[in-house]
N, C-alpha and C. Protein backbone atom coordinates (compact mmCIF):
# COMPACT_ATOMS: atom_id res chain seq x y z
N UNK A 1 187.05 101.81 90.84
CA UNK A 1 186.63 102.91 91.71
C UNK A 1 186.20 102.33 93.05
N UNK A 2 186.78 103.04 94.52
CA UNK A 2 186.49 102.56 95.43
C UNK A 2 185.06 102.86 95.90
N UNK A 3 184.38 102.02 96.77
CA UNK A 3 182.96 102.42 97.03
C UNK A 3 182.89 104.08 97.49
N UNK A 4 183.52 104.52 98.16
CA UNK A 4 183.32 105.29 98.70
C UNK A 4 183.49 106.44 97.61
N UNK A 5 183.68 105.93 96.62
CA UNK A 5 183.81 107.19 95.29
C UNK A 5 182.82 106.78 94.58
N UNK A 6 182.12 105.88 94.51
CA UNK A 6 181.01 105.11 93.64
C UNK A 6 179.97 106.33 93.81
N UNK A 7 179.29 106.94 92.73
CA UNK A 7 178.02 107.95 93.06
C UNK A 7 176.89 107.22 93.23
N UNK A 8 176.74 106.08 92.97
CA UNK A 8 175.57 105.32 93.13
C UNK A 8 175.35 105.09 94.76
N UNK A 9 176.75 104.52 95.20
CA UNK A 9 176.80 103.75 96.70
C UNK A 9 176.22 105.14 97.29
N UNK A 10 177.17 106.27 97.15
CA UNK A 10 176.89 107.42 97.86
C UNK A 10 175.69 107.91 98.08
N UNK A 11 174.83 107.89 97.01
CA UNK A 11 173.41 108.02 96.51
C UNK A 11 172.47 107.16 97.20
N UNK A 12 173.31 105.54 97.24
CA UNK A 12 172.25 104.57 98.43
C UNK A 12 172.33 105.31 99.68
N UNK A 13 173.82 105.38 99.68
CA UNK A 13 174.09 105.92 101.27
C UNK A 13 173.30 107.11 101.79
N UNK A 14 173.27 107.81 101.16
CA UNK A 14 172.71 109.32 101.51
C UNK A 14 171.02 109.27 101.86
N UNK A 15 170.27 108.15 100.71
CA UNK A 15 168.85 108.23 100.68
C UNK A 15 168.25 107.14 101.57
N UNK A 16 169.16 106.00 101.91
CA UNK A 16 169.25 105.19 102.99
C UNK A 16 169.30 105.78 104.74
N UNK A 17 170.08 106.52 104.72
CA UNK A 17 170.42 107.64 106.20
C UNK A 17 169.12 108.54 106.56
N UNK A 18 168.56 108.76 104.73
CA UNK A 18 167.36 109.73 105.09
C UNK A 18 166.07 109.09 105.39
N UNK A 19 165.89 108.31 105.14
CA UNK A 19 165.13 106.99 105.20
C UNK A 19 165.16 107.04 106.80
N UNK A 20 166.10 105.97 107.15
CA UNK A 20 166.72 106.17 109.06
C UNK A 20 166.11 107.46 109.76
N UNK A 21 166.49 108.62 109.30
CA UNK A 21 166.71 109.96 110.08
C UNK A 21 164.91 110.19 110.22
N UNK A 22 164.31 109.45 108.77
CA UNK A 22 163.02 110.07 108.88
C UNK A 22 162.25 109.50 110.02
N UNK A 23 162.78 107.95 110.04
CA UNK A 23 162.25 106.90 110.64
C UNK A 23 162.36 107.57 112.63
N UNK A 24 163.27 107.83 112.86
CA UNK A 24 164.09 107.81 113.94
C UNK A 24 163.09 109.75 114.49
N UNK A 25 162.81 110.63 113.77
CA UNK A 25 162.29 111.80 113.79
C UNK A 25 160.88 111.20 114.06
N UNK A 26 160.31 110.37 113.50
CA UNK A 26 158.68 110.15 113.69
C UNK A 26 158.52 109.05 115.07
N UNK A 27 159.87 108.29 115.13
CA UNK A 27 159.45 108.00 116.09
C UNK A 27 159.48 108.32 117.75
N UNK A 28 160.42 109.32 117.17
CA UNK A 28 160.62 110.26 118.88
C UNK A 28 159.54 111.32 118.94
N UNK A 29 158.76 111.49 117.95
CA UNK A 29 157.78 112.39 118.03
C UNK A 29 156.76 111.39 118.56
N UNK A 30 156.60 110.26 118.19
CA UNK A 30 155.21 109.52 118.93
C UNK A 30 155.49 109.07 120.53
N UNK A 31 156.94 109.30 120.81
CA UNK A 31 157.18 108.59 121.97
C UNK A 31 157.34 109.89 122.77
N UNK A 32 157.70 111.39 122.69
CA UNK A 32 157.38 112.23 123.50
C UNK A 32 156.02 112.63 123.28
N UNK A 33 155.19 112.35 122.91
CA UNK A 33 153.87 112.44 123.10
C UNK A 33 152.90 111.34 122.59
N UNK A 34 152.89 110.04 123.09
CA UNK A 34 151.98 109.26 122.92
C UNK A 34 150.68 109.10 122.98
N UNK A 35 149.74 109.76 123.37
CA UNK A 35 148.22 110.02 123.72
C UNK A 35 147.83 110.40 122.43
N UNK A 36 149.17 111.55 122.21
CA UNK A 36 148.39 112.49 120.78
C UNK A 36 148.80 111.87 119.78
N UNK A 37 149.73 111.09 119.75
CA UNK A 37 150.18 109.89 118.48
C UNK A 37 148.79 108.79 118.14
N UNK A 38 148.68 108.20 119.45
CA UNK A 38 147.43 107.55 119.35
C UNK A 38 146.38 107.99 118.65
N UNK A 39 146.34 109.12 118.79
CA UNK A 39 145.02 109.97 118.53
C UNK A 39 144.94 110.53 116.92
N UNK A 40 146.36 110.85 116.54
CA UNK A 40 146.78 111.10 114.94
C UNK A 40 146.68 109.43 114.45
N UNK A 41 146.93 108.80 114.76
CA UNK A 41 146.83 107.39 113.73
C UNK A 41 145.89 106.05 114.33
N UNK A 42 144.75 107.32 114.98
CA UNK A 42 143.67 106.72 114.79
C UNK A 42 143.01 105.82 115.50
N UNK A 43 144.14 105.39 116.79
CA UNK A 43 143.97 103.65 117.23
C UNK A 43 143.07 103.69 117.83
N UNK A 44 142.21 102.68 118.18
CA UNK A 44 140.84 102.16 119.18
C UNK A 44 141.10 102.79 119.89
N UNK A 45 140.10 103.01 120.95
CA UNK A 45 139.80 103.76 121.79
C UNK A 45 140.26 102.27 123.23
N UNK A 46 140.94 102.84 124.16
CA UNK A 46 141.10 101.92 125.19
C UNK A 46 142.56 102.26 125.40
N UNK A 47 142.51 101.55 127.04
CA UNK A 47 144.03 102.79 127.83
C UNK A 47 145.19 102.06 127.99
N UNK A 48 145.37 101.34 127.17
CA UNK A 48 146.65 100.48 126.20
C UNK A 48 146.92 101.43 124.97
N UNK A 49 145.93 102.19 124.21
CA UNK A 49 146.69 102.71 122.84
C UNK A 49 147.61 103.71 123.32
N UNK A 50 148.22 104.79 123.76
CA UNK A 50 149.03 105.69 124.20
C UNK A 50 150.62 104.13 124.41
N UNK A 51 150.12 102.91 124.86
CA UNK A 51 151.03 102.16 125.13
C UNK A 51 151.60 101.70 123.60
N UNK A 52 150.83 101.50 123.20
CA UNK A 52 151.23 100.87 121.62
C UNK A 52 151.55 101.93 120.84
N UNK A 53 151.30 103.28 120.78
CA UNK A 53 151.71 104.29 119.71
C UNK A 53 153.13 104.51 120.38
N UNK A 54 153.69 104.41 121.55
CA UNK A 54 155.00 104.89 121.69
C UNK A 54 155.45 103.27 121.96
N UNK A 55 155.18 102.15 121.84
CA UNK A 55 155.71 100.97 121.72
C UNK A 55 156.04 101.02 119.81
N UNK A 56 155.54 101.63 119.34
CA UNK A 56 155.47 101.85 117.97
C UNK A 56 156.76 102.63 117.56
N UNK A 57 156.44 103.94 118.61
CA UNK A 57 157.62 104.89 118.57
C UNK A 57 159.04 104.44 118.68
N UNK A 58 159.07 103.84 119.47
CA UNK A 58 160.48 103.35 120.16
C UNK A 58 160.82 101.96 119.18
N UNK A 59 159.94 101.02 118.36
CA UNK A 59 160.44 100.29 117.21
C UNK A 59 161.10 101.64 116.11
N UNK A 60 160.53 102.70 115.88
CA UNK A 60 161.03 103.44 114.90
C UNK A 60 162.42 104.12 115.28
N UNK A 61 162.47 104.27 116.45
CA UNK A 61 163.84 105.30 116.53
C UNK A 61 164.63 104.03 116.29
N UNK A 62 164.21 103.11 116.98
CA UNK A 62 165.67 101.64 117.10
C UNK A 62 165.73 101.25 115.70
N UNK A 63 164.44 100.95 114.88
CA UNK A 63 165.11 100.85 113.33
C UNK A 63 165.94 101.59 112.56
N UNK A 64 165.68 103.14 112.74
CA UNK A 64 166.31 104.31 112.15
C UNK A 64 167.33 104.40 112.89
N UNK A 65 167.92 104.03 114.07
CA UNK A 65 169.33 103.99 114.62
C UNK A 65 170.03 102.53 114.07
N UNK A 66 169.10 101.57 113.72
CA UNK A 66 170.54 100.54 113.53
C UNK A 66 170.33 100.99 111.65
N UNK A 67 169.56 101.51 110.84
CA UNK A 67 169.99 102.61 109.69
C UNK A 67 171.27 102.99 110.03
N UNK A 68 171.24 104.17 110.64
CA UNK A 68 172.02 105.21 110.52
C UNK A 68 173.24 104.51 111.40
N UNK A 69 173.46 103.86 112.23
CA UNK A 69 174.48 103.62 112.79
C UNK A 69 175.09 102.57 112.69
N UNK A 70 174.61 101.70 112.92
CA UNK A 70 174.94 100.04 112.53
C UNK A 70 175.18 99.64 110.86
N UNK A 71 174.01 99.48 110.05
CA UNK A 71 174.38 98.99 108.90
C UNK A 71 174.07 97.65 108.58
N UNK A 72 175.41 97.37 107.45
CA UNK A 72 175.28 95.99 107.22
C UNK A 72 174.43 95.43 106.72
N UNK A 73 174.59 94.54 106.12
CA UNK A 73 173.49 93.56 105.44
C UNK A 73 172.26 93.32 106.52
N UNK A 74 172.35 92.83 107.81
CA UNK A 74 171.11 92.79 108.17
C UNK A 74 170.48 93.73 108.78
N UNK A 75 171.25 94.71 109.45
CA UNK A 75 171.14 96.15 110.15
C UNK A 75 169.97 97.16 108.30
N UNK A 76 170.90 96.97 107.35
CA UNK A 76 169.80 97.88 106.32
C UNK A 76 168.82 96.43 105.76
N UNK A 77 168.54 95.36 106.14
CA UNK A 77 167.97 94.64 105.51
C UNK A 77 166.60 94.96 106.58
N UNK A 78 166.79 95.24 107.60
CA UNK A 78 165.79 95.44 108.72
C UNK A 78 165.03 96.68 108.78
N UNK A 79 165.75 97.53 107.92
CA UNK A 79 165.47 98.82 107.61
C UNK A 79 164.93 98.93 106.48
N UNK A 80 164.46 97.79 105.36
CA UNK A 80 163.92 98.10 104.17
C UNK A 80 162.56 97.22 104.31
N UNK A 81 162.90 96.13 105.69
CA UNK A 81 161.68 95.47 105.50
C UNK A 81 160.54 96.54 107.02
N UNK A 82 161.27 96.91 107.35
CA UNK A 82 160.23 98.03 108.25
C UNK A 82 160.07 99.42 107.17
N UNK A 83 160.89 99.90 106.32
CA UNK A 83 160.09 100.84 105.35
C UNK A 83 158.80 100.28 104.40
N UNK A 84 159.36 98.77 104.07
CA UNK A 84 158.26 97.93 103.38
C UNK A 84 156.96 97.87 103.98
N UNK A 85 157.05 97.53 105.31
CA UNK A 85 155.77 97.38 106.03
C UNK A 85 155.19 99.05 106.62
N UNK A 86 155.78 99.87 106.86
CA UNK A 86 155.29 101.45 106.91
C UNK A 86 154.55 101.36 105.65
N UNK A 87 154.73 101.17 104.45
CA UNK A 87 154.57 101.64 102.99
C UNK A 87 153.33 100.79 102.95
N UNK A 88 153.15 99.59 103.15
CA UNK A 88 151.95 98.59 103.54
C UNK A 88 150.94 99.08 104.47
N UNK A 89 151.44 100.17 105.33
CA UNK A 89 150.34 100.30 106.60
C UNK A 89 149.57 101.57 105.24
N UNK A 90 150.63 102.63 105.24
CA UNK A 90 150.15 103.61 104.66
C UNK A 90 149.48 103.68 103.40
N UNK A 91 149.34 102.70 102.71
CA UNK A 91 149.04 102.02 101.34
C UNK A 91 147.46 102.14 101.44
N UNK A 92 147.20 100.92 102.91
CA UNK A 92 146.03 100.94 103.16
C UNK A 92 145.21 101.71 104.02
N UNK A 93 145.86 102.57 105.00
CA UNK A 93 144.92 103.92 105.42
C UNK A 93 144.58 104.86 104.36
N UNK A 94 145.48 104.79 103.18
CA UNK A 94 144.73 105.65 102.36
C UNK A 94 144.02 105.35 101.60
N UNK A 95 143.71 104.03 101.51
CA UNK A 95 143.06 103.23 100.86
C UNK A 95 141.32 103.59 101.31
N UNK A 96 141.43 103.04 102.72
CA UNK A 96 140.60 103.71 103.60
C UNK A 96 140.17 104.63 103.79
N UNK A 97 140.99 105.60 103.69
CA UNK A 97 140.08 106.91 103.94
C UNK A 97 140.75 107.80 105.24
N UNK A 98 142.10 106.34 105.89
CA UNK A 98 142.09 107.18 107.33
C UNK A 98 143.59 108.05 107.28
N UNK A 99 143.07 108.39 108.11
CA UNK A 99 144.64 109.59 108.42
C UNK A 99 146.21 108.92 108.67
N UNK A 100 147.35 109.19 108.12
CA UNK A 100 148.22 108.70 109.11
C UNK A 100 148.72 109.91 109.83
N UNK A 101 149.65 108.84 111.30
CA UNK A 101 149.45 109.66 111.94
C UNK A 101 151.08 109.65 112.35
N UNK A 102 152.35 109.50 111.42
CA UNK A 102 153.47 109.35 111.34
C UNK A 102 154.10 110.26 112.18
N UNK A 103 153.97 111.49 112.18
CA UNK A 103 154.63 112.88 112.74
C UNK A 103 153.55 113.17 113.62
N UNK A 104 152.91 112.72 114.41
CA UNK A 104 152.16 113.00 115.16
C UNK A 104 151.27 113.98 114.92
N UNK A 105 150.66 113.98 114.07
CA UNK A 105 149.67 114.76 113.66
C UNK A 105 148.61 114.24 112.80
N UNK A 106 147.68 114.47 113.02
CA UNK A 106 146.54 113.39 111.97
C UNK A 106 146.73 114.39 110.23
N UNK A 107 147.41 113.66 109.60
CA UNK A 107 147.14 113.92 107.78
C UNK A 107 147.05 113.28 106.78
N UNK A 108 146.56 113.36 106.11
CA UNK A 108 146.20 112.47 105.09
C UNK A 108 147.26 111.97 104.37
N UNK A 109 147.29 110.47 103.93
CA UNK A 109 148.51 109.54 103.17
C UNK A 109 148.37 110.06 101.73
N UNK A 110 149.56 110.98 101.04
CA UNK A 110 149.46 111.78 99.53
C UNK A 110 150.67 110.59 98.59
N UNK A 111 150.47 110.73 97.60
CA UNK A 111 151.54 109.96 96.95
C UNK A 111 152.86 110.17 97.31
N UNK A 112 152.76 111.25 97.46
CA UNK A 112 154.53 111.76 97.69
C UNK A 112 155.18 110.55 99.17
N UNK A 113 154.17 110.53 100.38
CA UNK A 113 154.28 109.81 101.80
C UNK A 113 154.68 108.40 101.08
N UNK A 114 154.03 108.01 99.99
CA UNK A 114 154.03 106.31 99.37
C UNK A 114 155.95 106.40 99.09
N UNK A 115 155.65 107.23 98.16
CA UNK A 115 156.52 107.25 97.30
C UNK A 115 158.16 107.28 97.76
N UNK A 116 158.20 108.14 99.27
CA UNK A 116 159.30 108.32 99.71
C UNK A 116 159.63 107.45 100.72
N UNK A 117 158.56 106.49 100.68
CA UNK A 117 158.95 105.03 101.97
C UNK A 117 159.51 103.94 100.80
N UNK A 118 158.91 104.01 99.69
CA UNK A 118 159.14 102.89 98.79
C UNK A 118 160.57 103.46 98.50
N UNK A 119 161.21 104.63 97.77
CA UNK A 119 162.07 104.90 97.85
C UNK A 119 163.12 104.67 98.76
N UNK A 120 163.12 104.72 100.16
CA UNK A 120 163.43 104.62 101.50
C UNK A 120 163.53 102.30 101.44
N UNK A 121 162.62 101.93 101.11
CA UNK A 121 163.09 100.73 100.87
C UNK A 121 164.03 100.10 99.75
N UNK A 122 163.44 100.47 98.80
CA UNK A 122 164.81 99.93 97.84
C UNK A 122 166.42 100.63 97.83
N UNK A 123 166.37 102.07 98.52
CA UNK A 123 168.00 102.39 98.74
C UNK A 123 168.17 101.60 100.23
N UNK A 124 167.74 100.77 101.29
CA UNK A 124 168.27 100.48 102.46
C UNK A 124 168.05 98.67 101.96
N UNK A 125 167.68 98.25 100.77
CA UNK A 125 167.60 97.30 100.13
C UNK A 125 168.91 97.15 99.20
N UNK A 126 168.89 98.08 98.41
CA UNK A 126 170.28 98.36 98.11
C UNK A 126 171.84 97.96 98.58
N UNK A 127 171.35 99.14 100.11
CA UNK A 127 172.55 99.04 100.93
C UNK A 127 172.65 97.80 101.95
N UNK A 128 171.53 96.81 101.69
CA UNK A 128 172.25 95.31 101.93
C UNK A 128 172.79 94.73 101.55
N UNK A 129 172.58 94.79 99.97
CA UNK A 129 173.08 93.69 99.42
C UNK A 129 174.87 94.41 98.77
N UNK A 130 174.67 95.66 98.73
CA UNK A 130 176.18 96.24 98.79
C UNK A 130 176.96 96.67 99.75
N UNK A 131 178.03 97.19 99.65
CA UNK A 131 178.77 97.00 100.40
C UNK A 131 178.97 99.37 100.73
N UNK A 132 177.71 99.23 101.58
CA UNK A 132 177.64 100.79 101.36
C UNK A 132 177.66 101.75 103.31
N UNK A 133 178.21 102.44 103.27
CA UNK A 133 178.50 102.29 104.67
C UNK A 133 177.21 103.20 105.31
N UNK A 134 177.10 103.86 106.96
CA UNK A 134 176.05 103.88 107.37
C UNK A 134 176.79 105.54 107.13
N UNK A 135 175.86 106.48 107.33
CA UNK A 135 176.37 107.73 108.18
C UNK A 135 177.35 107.87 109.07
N UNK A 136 176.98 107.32 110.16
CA UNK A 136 178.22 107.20 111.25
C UNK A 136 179.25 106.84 110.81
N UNK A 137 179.65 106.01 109.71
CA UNK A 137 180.59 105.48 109.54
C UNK A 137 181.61 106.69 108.15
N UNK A 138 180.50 107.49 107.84
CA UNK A 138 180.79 108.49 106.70
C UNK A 138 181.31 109.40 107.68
N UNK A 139 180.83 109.98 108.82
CA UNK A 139 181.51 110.77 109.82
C UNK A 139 182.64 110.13 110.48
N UNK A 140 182.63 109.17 111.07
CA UNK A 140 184.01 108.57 111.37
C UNK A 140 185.49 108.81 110.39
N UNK A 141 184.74 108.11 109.37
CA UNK A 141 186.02 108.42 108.29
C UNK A 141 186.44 109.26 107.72
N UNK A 142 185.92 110.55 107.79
CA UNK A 142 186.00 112.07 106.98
C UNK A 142 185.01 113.29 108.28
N UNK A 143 185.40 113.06 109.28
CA UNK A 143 185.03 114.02 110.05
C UNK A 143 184.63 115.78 110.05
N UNK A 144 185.52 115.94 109.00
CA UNK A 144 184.49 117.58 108.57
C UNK A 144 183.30 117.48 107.60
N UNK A 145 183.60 116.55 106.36
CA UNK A 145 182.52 116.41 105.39
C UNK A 145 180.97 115.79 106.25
N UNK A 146 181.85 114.79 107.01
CA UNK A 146 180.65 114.07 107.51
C UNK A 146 179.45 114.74 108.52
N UNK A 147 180.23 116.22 109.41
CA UNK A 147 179.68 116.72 110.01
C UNK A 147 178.48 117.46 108.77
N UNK A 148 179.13 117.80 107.65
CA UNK A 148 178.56 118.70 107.00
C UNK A 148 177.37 117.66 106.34
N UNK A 149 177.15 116.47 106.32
CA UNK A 149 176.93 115.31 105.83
C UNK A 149 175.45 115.69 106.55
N UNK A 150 175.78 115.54 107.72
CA UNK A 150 174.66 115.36 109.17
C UNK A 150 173.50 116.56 108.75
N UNK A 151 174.43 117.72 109.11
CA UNK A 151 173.41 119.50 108.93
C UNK A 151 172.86 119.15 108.04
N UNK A 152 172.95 117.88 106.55
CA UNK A 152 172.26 118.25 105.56
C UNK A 152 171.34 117.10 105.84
N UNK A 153 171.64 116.34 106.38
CA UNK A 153 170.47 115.31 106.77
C UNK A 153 169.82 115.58 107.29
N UNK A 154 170.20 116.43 108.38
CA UNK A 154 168.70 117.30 109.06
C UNK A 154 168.14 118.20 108.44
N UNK A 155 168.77 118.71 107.58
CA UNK A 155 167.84 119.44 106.95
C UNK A 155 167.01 118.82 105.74
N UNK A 156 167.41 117.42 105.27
CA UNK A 156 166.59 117.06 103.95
C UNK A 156 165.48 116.05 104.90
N UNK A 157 165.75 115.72 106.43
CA UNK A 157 164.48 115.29 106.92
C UNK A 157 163.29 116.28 107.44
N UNK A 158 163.44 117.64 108.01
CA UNK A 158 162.93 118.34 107.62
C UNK A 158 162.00 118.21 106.72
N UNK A 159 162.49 118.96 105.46
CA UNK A 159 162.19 119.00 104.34
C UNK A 159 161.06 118.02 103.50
N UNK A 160 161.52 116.62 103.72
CA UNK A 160 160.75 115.28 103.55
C UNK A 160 159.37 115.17 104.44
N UNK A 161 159.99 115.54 105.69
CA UNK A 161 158.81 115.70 106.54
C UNK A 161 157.59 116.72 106.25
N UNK A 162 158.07 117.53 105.69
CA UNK A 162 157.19 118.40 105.30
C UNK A 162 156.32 118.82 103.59
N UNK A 163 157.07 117.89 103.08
CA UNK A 163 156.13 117.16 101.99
C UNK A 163 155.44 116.01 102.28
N UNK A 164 156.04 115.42 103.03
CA UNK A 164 154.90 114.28 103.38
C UNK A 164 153.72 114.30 104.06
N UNK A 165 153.88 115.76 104.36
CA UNK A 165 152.54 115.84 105.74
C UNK A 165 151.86 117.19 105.13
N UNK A 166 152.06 118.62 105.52
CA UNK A 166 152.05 120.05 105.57
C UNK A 166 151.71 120.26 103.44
N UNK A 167 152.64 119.52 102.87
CA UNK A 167 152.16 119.55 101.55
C UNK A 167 151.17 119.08 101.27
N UNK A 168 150.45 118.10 101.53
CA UNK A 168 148.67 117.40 101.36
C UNK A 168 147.69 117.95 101.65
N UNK A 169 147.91 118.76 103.05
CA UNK A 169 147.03 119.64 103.58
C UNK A 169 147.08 120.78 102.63
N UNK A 170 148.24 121.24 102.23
CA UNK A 170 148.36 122.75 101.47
C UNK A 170 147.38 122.26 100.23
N UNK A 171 147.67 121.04 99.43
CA UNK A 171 146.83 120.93 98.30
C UNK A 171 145.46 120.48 98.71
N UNK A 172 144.70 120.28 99.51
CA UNK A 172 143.82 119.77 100.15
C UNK A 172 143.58 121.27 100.74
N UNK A 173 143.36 122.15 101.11
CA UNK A 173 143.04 123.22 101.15
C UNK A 173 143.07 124.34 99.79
N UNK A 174 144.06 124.27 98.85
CA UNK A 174 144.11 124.64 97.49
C UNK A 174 142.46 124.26 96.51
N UNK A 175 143.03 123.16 96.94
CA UNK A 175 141.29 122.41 95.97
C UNK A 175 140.27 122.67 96.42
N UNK A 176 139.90 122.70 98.45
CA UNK A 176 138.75 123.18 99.13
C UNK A 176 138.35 124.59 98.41
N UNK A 177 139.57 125.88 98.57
CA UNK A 177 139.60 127.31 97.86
C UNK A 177 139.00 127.56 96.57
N UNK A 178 139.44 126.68 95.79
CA UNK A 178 139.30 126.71 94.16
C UNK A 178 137.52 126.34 94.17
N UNK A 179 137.21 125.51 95.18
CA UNK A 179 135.83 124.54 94.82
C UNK A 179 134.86 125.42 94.99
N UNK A 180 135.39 126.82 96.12
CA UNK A 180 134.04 127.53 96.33
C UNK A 180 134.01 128.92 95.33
N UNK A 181 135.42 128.90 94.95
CA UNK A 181 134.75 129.88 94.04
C UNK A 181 134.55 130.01 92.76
């Protein structure tokens, strides 16, 4: 069976791209608004942080673009060791107590946020050491599926995005509700 029929590869491929797309979404959100990025993940106070939360930003879109576009063994090997180290930052703000501040918004790190970076590393871990192609390269080669490929990637980053963030708060307000009455 050729890779491109393999359900596994497809499966790296797909959760690898989402991985990228998520990466590449959080970081254009810290880089069109850096002050308030700073301010969601917390950094010292001093008029360099707005510089470092969108110096931050702009490492994330360029990781999540050589994801999604580039590839390859070192292109997704670069992409599992920056989900590795996201998963390390977020490990220990929640460890802490502090907010992350990924989507530009200050919320609390829930298992699900762990769970879908670690995930996000071993499929772009995966797709190093196999031979699994990027998105772009799924649209290149099948141009209607691949378009249809995309709409669903935006919509399962979406989606991701909003369990990782908007879902913690919902249960974190659920439990506040329940406590008072």
């Amino acid at each position: 069976m050729s890779a491109a029929g393999d359900p596994l590869t497809a499966l790296i491929a797909v959760t690898t791209a989402l991985a990228a797309g998520l990466l590449v979404l959080a970081g254009a959100i810290k880089l069109r608004d850096p002050r308030a990025a700073a301010l969601a993940l917390d950094l010292r106070r001093g008029p360099w942080r707005p510089w470092l939360a969108g110096g931050l930003g702009a490492g994330e879109v360029l990781l999540g673009a050589v994801g999604l576009l580039v590839g390859g063994p070192v292109g997704f090997l670069a992409l599992a060791a920056g989900q590795v180290g996201l998963l390390g930052a977020a490990a220990s703000r929640r460890r802490r107590g502090r907010t992350c501040g990924c989507f530009g918004t200050a919320s609390r790190v829930g298992g699900a946020h762990l769970v879908v970076l670690a995930v996000g590393a071993l499929a772009a871990g995966g797709a190093a050491v196999g031979s699994v192609p990027t998105a772009a390269a799924l649209v290149v080669a099948d141009p209607l599926p691949g378009a249809l490929l995309l709409v669903l990637l935006g919509l399962g980053v979406a989606l991701v995005r909003v369990l990782m963030t908007s879902a913690v708060a919902l249960r974190d307000a659920v439990v506040l509700v329940e406590g008072t009455s």
